[in-house]
Protein backbone atom coordinates (compact mmCIF):
# COMPACT_ATOMS: atom_id res chain seq x y z
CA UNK A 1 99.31 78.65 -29.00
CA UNK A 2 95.69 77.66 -29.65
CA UNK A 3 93.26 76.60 -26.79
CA UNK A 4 89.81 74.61 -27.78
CA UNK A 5 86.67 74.44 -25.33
CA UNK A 6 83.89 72.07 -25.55
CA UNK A 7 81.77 70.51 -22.77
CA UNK A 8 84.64 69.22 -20.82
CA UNK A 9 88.57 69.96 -20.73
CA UNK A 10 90.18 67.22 -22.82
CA UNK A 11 93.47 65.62 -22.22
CA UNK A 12 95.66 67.36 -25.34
CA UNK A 13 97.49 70.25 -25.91
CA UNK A 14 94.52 71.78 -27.33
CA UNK A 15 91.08 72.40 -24.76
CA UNK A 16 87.38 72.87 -25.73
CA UNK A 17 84.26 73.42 -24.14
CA UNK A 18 80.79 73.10 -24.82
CA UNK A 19 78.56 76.05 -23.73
CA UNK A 20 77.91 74.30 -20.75
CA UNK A 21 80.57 74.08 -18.54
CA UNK A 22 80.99 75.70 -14.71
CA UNK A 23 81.22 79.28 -13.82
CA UNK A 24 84.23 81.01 -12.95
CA UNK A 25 85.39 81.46 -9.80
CA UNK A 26 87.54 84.12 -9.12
CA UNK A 27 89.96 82.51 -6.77
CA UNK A 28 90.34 79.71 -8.98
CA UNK A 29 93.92 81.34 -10.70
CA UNK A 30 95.38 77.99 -11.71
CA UNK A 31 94.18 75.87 -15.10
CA UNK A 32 95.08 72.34 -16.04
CA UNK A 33 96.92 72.76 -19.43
CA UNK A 34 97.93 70.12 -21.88
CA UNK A 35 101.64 69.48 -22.94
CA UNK A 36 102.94 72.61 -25.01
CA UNK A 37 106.01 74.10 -26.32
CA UNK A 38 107.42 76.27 -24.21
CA UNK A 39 109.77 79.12 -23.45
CA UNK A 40 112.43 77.40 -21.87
CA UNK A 41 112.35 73.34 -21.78
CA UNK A 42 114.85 70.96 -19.82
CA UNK A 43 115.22 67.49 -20.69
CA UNK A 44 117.68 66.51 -18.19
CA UNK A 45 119.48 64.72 -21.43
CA UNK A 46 122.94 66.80 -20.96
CA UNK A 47 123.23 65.63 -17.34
CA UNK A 48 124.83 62.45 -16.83
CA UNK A 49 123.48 59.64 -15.01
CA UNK A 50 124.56 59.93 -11.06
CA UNK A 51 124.02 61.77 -7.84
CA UNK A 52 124.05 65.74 -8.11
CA UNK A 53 124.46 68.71 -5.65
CA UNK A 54 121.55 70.97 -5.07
CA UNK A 55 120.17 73.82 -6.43
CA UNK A 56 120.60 72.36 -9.93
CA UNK A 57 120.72 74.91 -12.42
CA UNK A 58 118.17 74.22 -15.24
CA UNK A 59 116.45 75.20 -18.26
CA UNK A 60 119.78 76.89 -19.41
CA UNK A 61 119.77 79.23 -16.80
CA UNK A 62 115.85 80.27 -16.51
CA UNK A 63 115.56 77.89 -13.46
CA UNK A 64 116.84 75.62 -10.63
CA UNK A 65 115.87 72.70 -8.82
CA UNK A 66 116.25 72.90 -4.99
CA UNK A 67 115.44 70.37 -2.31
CA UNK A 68 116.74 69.04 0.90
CA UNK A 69 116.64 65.13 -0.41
CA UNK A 70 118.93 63.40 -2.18
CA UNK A 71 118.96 64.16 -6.38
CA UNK A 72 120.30 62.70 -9.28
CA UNK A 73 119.67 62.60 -12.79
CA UNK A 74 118.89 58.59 -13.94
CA UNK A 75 117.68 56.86 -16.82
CA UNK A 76 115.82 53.26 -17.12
CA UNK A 77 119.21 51.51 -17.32
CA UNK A 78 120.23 52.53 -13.85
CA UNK A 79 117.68 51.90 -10.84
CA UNK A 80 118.47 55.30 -8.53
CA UNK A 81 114.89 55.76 -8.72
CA UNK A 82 111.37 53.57 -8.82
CA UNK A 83 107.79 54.41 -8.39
CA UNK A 84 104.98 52.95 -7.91
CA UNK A 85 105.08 50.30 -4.13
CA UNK A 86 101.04 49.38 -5.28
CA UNK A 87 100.18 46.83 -8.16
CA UNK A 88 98.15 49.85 -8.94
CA UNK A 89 100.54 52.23 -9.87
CA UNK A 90 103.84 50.22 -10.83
CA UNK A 91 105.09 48.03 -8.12
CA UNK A 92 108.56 49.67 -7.76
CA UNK A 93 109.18 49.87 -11.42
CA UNK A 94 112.01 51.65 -12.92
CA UNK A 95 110.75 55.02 -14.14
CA UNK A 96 110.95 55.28 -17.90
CA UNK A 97 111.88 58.90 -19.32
CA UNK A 98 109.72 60.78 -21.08
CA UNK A 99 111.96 62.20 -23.77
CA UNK A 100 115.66 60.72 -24.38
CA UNK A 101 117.36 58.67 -21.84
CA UNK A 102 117.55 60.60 -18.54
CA UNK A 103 114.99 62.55 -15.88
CA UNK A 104 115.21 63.59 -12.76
CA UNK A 105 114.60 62.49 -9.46
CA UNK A 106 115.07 63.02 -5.90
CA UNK A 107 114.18 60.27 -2.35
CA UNK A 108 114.25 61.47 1.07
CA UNK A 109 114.84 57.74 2.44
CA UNK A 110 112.00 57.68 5.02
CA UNK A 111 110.50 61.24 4.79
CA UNK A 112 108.53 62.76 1.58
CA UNK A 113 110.51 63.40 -1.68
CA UNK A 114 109.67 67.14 -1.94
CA UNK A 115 111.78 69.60 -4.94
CA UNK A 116 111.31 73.07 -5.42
CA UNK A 117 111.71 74.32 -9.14
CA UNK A 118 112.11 78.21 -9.21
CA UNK A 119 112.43 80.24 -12.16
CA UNK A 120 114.59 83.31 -12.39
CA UNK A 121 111.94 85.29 -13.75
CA UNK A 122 108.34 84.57 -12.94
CA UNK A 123 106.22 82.80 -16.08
CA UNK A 124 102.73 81.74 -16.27
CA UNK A 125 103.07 78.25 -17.49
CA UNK A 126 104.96 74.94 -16.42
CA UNK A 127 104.71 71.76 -16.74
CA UNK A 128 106.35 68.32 -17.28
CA UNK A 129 106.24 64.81 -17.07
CA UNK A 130 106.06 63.14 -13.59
CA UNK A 131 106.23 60.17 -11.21
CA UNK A 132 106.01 59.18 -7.44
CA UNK A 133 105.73 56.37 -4.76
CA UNK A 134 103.68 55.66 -2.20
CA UNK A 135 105.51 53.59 0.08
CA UNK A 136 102.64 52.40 1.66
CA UNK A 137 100.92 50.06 -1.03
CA UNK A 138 98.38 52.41 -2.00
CA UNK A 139 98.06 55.26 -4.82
CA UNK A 140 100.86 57.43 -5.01
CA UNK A 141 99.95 61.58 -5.11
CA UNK A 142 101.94 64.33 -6.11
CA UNK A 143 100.97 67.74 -4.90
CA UNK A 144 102.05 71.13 -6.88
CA UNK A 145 101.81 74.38 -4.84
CA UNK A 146 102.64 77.23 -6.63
CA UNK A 147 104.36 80.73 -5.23
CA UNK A 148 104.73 84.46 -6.43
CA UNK A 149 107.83 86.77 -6.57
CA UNK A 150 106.80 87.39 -3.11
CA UNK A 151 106.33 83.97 -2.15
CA UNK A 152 102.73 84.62 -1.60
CA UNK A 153 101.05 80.69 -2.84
CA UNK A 154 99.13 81.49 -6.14
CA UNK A 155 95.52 79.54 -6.18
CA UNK A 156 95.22 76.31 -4.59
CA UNK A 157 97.17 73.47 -4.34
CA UNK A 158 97.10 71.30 -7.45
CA UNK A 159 97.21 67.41 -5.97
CA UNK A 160 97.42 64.43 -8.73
CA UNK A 161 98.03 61.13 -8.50
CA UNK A 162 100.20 58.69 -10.53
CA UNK A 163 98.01 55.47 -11.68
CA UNK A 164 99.89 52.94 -13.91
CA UNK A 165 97.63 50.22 -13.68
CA UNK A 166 99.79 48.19 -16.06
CA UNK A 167 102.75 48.68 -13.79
CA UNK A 168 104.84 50.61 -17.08
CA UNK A 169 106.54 52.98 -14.83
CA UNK A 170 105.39 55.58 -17.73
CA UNK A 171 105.57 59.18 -16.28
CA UNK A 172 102.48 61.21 -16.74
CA UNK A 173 101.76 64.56 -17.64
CA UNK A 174 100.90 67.65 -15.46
CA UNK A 175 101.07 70.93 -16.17
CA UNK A 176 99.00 74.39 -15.52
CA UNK A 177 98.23 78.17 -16.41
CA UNK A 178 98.05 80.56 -14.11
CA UNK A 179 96.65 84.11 -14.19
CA UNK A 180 98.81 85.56 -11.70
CA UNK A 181 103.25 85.14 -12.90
CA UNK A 182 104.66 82.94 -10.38
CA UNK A 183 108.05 82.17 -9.68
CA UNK A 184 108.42 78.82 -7.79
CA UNK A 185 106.66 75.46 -7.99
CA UNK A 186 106.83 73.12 -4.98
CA UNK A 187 106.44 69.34 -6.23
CA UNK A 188 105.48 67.34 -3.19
CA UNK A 189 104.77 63.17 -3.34
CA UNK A 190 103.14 61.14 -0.99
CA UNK A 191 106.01 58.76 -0.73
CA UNK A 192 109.99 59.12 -0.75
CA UNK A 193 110.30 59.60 -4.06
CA UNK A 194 109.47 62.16 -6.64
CA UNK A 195 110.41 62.10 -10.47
CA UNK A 196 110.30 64.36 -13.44
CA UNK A 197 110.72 65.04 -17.14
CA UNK A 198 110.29 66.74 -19.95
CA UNK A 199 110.23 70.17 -18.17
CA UNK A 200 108.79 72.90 -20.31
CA UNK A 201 107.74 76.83 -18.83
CA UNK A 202 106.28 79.51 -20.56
CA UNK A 203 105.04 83.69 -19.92
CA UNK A 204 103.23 84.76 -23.01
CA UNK A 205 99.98 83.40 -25.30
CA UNK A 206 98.55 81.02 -22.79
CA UNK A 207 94.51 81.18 -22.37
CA UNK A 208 92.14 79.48 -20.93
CA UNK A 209 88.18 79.78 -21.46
CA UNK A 210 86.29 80.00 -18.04
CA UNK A 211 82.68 80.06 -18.62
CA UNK A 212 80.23 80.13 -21.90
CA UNK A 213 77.01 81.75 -20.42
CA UNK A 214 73.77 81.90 -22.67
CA UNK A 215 71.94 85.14 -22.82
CA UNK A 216 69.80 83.94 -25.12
CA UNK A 217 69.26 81.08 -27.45
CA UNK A 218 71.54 82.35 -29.64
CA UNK A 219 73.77 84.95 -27.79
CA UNK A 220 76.23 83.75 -25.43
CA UNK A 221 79.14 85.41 -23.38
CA UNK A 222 82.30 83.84 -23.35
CA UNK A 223 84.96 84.95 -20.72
CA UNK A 224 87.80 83.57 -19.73
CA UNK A 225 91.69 84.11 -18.62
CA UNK A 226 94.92 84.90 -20.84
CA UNK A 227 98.39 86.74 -20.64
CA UNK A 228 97.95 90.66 -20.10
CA UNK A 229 98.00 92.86 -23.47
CA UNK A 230 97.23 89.65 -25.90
CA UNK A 231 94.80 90.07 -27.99
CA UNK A 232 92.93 86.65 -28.26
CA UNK A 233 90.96 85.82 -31.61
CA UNK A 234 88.09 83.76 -30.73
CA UNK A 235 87.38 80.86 -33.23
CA UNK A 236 84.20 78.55 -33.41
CA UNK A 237 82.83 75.87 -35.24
CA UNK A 238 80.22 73.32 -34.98
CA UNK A 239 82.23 70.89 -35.92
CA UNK A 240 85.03 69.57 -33.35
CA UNK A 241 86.86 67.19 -36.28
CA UNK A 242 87.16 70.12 -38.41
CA UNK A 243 89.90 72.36 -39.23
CA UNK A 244 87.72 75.05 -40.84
CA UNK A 245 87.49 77.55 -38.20
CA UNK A 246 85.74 80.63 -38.17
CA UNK A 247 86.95 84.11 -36.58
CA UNK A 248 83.95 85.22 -34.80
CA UNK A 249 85.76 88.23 -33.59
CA UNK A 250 89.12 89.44 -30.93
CA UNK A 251 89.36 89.20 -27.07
CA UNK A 252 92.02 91.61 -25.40
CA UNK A 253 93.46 90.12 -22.20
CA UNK A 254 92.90 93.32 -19.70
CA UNK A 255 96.11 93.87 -17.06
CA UNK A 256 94.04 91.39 -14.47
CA UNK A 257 94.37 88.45 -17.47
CA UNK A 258 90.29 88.05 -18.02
CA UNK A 259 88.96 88.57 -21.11
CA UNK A 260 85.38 88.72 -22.41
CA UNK A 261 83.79 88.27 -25.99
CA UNK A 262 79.79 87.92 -26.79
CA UNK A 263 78.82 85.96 -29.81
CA UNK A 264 76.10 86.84 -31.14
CA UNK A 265 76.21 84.18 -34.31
CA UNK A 266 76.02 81.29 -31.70
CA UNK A 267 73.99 77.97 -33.42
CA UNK A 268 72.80 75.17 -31.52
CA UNK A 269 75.77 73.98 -31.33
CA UNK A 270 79.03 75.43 -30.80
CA UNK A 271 82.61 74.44 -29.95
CA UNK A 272 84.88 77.47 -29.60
CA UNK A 273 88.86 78.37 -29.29
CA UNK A 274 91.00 80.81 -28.42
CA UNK A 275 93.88 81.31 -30.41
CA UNK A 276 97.30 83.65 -30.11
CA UNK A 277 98.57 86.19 -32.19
């Protein structure tokens, strides 16, 4: 998997930074990443359209969905599940999937549609394609909290919300890197109802660049966050568009996840990457 940095994270599968972008903060364990191809992936597409019985095994095996509220598996023909209750955000729209015909979704009448997806081993990457309702005409949020083996919560809580101004019922992507393994994901809304899609989970080549510090005006120190043991090549360019890299040099993940590489070839200019072995 290849990550790209410029000035600001953009929304693809790939991420760059400029060299100036804000400093790393140790706490900060959790990194928006763009849709990628994981480990394990679930599309919901062999599960027929109906009410199901939690947990819900998943993922062939690698994971299951548990939660209190009422789940089923749907798809735009049938109308188990709508988001949106705001002309902002879909004005109870039926959801559209993301991939095939079916997702997933689960409503807790009255209360908050909460899941919990947890993974049989821990992985450092997950992510998928989601939904939500407000049910009170505003915005609707979704929240993702994210746990260890030993249920300790793993950075902060990631909160999102789900903005379909054209009232598509479209389901948008969300998905993160963490440096710590974690184990289970708790997808909270701010309304009844919570859907997903597209599922996709991941342990190995994930990175994510942190910081570009100058040193001088042309030495700067990259550093940054990847799986343990990986040895990163770093890539730059001054051109974005371009698909001539070049490999300024290797970045070994330590066993915390950081890693650290000073260019010392830096022009005025400089987008850079990580890429995995």
């Amino acid at each position: 998997m290849i990550n790209m940095f410029r000035r600001h994270a953009l929304p693809l599968g790939i991420f760059a930074v400029m060299f100036l972008i804000s400093p790393f903060r140790a706490e900060a364990q959790l990194y928006p990443i763009n849709p990628f191809s994981g480990v394990v992936t679930e599309s919901f597409s062999s599960f027929a359209p109906g009410f199901l019985t939690p947990p819900l095994t998943i993922m062939n095996g690698a994971a299951s969905v548990q939660t209190t509220a009422t789940i089923g598996s749907s798809s735009p023909l049938n109308h188990y599940f709508s988001v949106g209750d705001s002309s902002a955000n879909a004005l109870n729209t039926s959801v559209v999937a993301a991939d095939g015909t079916n997702f997933l979704g689960v409503e807790n009448g009255l209360g908050v549609g909460s899941m919990d997806v947890v993974f049989t081993n821990t992985v450092k990457a997950f992510g998928g394609y989601w939904g939500a309702t407000s049910d009170s005409n505003s915005i609707a949020t979704l929240t993702f909290t994210f746990f260890d083996a030993g249920n300790q919560q793993v950075g902060p809580p990631q909160a999102v919300t789900y903005f379909r101004a054209s009232g598509d019922g479209v389901l948008e992507w969300h998905g993160w890197f963490s440096s710590t393994p974690f184990k289970k994901v708790t997808i909270t809304g701010s309304g009844s109802t919570v859907v997903g899609d597209s599922f996709r989970a991941g342990l190995a080549g994930f990175s994510v660049i942190t910081s570009i510090s100058p040193v001088t005006a042309t030495k700067y120190i990259l550093q940054g966050a990847g799986t343990t043991g990986v040895v990163f090549s770093v890539q730059g360019n001054t051109n974005l568009m371009t698909t001539n890299w070049v490999t300024l040099g290797t970045a070994p993940a330590d066993v915390t996840g950081a890693l650290r590489f000073t260019n010392t070839t830096a022009s005025p200019q400089q987008f850079y990457r990580l890429q995995a072995p």
